[in-house]
PDB file of N, CA and C in Angstrom:
ATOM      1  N   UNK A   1     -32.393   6.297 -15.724  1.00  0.00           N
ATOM      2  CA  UNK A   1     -31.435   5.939 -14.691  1.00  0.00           C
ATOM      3  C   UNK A   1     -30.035   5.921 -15.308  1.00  0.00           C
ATOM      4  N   UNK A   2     -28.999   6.860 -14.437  1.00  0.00           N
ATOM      5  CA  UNK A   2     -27.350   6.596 -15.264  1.00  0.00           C
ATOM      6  C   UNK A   2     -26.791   5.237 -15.258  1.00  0.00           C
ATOM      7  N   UNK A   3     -25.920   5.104 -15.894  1.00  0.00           N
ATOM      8  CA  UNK A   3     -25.105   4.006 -16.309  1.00  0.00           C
ATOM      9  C   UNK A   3     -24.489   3.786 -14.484  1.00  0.00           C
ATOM     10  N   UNK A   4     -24.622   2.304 -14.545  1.00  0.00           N
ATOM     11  CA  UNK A   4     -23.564   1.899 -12.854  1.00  0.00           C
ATOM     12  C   UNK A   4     -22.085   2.140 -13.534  1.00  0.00           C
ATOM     13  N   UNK A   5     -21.254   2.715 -13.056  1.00  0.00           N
ATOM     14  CA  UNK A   5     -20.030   2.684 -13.205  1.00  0.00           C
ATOM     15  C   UNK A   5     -19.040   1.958 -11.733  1.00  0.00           C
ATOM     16  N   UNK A   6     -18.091   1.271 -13.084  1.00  0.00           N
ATOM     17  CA  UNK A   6     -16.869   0.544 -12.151  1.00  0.00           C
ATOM     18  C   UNK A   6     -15.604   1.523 -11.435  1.00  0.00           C
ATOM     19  N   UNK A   7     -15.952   1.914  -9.830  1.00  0.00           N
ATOM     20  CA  UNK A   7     -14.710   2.127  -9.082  1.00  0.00           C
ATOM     21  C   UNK A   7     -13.296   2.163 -10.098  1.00  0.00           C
ATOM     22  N   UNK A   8     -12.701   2.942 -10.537  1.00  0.00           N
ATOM     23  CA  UNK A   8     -11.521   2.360 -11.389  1.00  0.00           C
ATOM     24  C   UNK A   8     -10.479   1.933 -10.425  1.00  0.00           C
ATOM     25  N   UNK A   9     -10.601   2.920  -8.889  1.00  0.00           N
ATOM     26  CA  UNK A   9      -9.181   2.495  -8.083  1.00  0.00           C
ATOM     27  C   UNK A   9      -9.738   1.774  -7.289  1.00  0.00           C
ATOM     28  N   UNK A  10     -10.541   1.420  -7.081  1.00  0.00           N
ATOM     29  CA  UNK A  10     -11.148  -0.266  -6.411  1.00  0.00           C
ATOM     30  C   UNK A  10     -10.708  -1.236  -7.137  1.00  0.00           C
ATOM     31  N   UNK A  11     -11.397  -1.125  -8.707  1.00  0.00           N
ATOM     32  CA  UNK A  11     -10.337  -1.936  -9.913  1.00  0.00           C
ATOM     33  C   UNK A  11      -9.623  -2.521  -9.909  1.00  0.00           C
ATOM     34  N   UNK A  12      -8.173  -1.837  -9.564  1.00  0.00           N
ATOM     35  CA  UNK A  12      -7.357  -1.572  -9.677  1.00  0.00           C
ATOM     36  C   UNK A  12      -5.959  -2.760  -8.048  1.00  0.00           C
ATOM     37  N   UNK A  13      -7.172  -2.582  -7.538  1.00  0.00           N
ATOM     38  CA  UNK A  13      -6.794  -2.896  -5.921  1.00  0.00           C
ATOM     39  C   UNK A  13      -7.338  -4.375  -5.656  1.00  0.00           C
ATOM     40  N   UNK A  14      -8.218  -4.646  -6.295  1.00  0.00           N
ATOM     41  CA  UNK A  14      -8.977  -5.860  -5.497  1.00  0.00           C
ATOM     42  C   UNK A  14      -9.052  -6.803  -6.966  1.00  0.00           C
ATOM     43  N   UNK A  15      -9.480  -7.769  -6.637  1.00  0.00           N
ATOM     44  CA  UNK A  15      -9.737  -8.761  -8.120  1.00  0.00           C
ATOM     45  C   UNK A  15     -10.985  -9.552  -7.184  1.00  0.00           C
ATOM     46  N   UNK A  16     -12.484 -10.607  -8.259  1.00  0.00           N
ATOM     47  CA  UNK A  16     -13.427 -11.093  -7.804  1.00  0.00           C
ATOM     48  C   UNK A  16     -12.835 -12.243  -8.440  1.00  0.00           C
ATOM     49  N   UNK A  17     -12.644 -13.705  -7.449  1.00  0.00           N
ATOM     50  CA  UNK A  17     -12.892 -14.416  -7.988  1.00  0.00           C
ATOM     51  C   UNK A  17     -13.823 -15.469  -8.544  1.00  0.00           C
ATOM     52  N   UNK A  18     -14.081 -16.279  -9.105  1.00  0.00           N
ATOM     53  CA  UNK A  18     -14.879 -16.928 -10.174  1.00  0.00           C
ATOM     54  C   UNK A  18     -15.803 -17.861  -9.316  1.00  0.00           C
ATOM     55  N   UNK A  19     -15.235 -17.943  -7.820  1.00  0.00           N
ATOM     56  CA  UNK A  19     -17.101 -17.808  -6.701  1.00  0.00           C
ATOM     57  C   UNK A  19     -16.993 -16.816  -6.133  1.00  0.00           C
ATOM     58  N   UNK A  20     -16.494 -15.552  -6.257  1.00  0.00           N
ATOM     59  CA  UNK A  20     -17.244 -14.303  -6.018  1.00  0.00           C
ATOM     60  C   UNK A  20     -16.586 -13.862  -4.461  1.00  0.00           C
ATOM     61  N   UNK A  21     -15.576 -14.620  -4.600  1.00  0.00           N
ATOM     62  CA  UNK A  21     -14.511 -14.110  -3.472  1.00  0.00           C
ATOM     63  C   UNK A  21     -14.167 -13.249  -3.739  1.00  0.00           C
ATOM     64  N   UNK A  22     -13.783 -11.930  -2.866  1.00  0.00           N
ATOM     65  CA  UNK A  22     -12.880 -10.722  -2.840  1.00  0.00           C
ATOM     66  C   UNK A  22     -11.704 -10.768  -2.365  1.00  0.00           C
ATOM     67  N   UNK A  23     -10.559 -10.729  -3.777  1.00  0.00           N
ATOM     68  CA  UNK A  23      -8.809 -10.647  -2.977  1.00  0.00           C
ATOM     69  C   UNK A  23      -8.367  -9.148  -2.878  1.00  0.00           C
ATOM     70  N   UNK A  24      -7.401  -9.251  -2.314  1.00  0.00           N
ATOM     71  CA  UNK A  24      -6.504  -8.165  -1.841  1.00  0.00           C
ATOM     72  C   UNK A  24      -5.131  -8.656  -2.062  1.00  0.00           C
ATOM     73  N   UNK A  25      -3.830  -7.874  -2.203  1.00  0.00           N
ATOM     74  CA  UNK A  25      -2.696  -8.450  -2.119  1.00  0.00           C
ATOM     75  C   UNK A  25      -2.064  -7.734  -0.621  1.00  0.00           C
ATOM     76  N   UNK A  26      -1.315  -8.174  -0.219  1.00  0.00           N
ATOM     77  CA  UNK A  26      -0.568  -7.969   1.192  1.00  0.00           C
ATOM     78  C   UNK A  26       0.281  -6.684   1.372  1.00  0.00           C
ATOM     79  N   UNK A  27       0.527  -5.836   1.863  1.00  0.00           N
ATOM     80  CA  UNK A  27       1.001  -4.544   2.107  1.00  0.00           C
ATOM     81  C   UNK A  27       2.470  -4.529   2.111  1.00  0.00           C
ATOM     82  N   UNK A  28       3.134  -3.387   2.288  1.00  0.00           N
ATOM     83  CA  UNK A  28       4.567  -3.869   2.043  1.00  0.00           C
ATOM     84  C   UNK A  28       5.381  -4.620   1.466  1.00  0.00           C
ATOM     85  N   UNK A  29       4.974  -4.520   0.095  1.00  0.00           N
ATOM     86  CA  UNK A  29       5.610  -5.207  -0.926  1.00  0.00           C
ATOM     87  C   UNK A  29       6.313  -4.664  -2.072  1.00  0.00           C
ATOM     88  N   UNK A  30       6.399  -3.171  -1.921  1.00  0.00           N
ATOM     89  CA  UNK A  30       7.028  -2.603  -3.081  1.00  0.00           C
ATOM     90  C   UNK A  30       8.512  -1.688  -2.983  1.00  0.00           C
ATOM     91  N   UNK A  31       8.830  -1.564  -1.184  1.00  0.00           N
ATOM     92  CA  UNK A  31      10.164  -1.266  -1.571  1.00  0.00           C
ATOM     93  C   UNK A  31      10.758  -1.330  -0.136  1.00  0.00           C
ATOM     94  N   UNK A  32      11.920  -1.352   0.393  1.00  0.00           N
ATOM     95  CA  UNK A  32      12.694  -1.470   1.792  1.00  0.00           C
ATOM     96  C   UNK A  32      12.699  -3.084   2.160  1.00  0.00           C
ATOM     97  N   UNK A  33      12.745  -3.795   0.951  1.00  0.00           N
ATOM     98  CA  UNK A  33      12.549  -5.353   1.091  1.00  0.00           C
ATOM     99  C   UNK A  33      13.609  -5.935   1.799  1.00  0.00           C
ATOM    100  N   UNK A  34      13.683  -5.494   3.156  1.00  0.00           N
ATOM    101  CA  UNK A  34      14.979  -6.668   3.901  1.00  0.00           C
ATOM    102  C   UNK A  34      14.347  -7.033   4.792  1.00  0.00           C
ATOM    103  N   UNK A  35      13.591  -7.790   4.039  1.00  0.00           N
ATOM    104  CA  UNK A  35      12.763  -8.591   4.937  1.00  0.00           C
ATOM    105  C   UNK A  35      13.410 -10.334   5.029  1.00  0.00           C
ATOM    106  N   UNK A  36      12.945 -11.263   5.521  1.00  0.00           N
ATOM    107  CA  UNK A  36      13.600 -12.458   4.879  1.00  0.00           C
ATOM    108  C   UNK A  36      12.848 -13.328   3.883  1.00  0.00           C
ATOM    109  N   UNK A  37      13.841 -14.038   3.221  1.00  0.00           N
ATOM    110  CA  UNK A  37      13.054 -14.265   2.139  1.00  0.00           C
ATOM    111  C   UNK A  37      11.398 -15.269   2.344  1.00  0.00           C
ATOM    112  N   UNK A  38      11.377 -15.784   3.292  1.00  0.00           N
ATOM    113  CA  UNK A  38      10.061 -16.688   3.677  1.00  0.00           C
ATOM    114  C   UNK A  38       9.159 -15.411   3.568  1.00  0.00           C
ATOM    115  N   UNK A  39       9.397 -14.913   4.158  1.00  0.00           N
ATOM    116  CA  UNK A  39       8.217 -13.046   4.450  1.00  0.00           C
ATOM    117  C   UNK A  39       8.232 -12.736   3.157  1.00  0.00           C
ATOM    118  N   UNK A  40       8.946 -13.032   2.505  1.00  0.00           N
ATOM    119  CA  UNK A  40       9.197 -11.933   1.193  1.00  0.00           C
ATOM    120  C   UNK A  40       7.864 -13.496   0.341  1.00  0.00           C
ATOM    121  N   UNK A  41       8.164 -14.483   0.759  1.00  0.00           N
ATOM    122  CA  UNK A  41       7.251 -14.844  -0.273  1.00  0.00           C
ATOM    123  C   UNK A  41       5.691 -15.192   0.512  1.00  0.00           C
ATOM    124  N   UNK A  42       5.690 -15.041   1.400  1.00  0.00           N
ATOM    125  CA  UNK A  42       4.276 -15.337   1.832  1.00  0.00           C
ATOM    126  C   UNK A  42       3.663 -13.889   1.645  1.00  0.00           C
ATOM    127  N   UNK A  43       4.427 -12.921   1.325  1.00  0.00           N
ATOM    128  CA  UNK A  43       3.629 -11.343   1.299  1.00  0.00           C
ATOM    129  C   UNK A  43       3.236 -11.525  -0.558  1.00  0.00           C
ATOM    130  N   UNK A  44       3.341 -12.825  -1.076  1.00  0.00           N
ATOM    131  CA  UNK A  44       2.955 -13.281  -2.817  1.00  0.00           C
ATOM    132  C   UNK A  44       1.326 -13.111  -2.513  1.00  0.00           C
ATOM    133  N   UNK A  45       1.134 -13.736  -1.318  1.00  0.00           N
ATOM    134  CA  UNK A  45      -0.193 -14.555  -1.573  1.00  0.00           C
ATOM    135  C   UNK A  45      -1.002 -13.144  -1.141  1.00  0.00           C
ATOM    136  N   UNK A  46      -2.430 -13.708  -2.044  1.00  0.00           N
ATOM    137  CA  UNK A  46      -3.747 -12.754  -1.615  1.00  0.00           C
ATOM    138  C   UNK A  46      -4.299 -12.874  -1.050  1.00  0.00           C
ATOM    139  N   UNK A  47      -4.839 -12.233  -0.082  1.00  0.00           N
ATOM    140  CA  UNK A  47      -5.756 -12.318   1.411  1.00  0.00           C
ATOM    141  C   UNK A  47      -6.703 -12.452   0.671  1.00  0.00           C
ATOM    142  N   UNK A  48      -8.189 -12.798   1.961  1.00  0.00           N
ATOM    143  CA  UNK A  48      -9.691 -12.769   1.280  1.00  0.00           C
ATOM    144  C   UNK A  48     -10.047 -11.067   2.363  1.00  0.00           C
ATOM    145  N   UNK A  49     -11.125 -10.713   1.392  1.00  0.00           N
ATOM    146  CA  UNK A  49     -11.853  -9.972   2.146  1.00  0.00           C
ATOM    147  C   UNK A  49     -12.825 -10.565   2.688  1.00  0.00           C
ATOM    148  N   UNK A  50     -13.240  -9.987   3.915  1.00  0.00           N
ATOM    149  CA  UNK A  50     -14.478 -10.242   4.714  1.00  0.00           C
ATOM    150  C   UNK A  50     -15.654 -10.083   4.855  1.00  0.00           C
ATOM    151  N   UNK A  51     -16.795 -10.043   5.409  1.00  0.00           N
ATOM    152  CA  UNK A  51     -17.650  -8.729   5.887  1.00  0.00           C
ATOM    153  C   UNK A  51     -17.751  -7.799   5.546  1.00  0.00           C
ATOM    154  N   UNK A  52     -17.827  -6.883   5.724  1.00  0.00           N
ATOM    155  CA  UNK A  52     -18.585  -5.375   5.187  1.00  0.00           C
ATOM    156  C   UNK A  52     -17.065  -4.940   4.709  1.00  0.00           C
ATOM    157  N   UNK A  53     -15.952  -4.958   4.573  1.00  0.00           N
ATOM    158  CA  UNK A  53     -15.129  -4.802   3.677  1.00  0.00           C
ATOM    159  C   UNK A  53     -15.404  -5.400   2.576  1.00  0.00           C
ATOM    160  N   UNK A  54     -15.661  -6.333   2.155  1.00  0.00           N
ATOM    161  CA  UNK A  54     -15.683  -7.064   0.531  1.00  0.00           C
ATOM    162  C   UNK A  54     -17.273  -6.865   0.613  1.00  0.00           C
ATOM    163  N   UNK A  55     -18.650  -6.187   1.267  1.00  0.00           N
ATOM    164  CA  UNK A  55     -19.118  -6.167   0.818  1.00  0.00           C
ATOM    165  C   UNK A  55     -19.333  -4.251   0.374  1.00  0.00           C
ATOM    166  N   UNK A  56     -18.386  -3.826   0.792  1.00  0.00           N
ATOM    167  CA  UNK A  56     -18.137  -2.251  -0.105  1.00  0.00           C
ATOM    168  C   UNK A  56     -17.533  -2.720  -1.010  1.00  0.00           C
ATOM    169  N   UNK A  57     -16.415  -3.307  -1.471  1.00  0.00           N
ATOM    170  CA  UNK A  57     -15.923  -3.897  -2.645  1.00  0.00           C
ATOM    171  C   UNK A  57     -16.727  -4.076  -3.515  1.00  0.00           C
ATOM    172  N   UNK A  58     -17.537  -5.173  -3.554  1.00  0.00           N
ATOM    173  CA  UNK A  58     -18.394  -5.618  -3.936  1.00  0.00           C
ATOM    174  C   UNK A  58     -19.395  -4.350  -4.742  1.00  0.00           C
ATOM    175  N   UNK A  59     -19.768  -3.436  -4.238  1.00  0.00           N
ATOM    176  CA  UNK A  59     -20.910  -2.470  -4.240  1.00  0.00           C
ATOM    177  C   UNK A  59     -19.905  -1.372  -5.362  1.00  0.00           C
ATOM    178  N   UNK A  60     -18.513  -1.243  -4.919  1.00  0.00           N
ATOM    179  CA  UNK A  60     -17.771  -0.271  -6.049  1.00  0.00           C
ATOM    180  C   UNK A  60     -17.070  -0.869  -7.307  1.00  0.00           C
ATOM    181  N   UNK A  61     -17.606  -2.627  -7.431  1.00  0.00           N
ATOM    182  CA  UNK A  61     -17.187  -2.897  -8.853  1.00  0.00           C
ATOM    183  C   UNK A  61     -18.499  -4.124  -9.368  1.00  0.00           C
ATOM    184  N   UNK A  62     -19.266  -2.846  -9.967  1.00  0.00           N
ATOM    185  CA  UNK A  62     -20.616  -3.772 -10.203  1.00  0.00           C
ATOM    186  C   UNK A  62     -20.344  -4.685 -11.698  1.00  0.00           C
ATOM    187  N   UNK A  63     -19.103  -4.016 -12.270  1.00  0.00           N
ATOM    188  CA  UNK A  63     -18.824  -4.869 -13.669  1.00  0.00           C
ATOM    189  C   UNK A  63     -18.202  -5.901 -13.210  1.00  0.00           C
ATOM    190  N   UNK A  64     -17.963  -6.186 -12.279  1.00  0.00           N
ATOM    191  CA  UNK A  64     -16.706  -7.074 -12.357  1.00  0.00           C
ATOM    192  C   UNK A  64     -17.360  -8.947 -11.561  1.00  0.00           C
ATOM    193  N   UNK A  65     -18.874  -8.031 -10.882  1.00  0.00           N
ATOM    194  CA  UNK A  65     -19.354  -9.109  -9.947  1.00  0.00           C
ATOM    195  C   UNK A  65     -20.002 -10.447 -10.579  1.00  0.00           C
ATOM    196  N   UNK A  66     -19.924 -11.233 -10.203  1.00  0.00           N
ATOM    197  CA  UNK A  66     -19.957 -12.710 -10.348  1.00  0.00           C
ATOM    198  C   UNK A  66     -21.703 -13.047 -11.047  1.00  0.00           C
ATOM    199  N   UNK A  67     -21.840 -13.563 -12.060  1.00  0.00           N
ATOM    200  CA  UNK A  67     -23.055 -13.491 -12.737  1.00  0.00           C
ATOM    201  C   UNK A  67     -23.629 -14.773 -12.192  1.00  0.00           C
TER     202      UNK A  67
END
């Protein structure tokens, strides 16, 4: 049987946390920022994934999942 390999641009995109939550960071955050600054900092925080979104996540980063 081959080696499971880790998604690198799933990787890259999502982080698991340490109970096995799936984050995301918020969209529109890297350039045309005239936004105001409250927007500008609530677009800091990381969403959770849900449902069958974090559980494809989940399935494309088997190194990364919660032991």
């Amino acid at each position: 049987m081959p080696k499971v390999k880790t998604h690198k641009g799933t990787a890259k995109r999502f982080k698991i946390t340490g109970t096995g939550k799936v984050m995301r960071a918020k969209v529109g955050t890297n350039h045309r920022l005239h936004k105001s600054k409250a927007t500008q900092r609530m677009m800091k925080q990381d969403l959770l994934l849900t449902g069958a979104d974090a559980a494809l996540a989940r399935k494309l980063l088997p190194g990364l999942k919660k032991k």
